[in-house]
Protein backbone atom coordinates (compact mmCIF):
# COMPACT_ATOMS: atom_id res chain seq x y z
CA UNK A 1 5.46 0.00 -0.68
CA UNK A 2 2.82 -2.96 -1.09
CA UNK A 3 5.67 -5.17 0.47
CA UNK A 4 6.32 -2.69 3.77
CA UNK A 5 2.25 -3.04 4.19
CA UNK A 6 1.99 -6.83 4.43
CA UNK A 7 5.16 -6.84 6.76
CA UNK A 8 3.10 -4.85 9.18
CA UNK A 9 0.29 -6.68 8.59
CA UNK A 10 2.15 -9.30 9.47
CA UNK A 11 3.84 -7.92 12.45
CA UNK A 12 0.40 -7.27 13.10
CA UNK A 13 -0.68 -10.80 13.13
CA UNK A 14 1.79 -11.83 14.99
CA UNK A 15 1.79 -9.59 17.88
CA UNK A 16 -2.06 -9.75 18.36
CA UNK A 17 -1.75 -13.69 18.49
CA UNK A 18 0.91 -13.23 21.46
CA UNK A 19 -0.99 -10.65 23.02
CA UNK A 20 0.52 -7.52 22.72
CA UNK A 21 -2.30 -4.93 21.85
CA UNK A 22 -0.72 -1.90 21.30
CA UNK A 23 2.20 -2.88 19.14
CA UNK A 24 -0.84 -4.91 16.97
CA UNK A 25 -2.65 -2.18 16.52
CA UNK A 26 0.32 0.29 15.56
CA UNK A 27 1.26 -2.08 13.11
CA UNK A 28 -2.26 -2.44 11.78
CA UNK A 29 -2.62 1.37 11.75
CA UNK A 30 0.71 1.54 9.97
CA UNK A 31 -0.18 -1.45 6.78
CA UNK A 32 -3.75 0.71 6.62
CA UNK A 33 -1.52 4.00 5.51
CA UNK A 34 0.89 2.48 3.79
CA UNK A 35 -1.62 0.28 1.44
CA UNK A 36 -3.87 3.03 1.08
CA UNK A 37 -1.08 5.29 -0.08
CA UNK A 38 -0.13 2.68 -2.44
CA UNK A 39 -3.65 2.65 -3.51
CA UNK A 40 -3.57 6.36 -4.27
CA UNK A 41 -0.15 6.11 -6.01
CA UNK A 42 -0.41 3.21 -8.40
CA UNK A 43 -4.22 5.43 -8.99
CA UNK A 44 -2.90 8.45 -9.72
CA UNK A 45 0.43 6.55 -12.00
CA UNK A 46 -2.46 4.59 -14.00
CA UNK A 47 -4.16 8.19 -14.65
CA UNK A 48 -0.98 10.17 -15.71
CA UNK A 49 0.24 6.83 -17.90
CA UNK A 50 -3.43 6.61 -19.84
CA UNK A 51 -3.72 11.36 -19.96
CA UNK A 52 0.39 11.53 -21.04
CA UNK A 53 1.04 8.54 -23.10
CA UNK A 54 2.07 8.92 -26.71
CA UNK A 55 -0.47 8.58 -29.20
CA UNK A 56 0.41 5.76 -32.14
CA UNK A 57 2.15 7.45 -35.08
CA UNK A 58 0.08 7.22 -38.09
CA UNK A 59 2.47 7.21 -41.05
């Protein structure tokens, strides 16, 4: 998901340099959700991984 954000980040880039507004700031728009939503994600996996991981054995 952290890969389809810089793409359109890129795509961004790219399109703002050759002028095209709109599609720059769709693709802008678009790398904001996505890398937010990875943000939330990889938040939410840390939390579940540290609350639901096994506890050492103590033998």
């Amino acid at each position: 998901m952290l890969r389809w954000a810089v793409i359109f980040f890129v795509v961004a880039i790219i399109a703002a340099v050759f002028g095209f507004g709109n599609i720059a700031e769709s693709a802008t728009g678009i790398a904001k959700l996505l890398f937010f939503l990875f943000v939330v994600l990889f938040v939410v996996s840390l939390l579940v991984g540290l609350v639901g991981g096994k506890a050492p054995r103590l033998t």
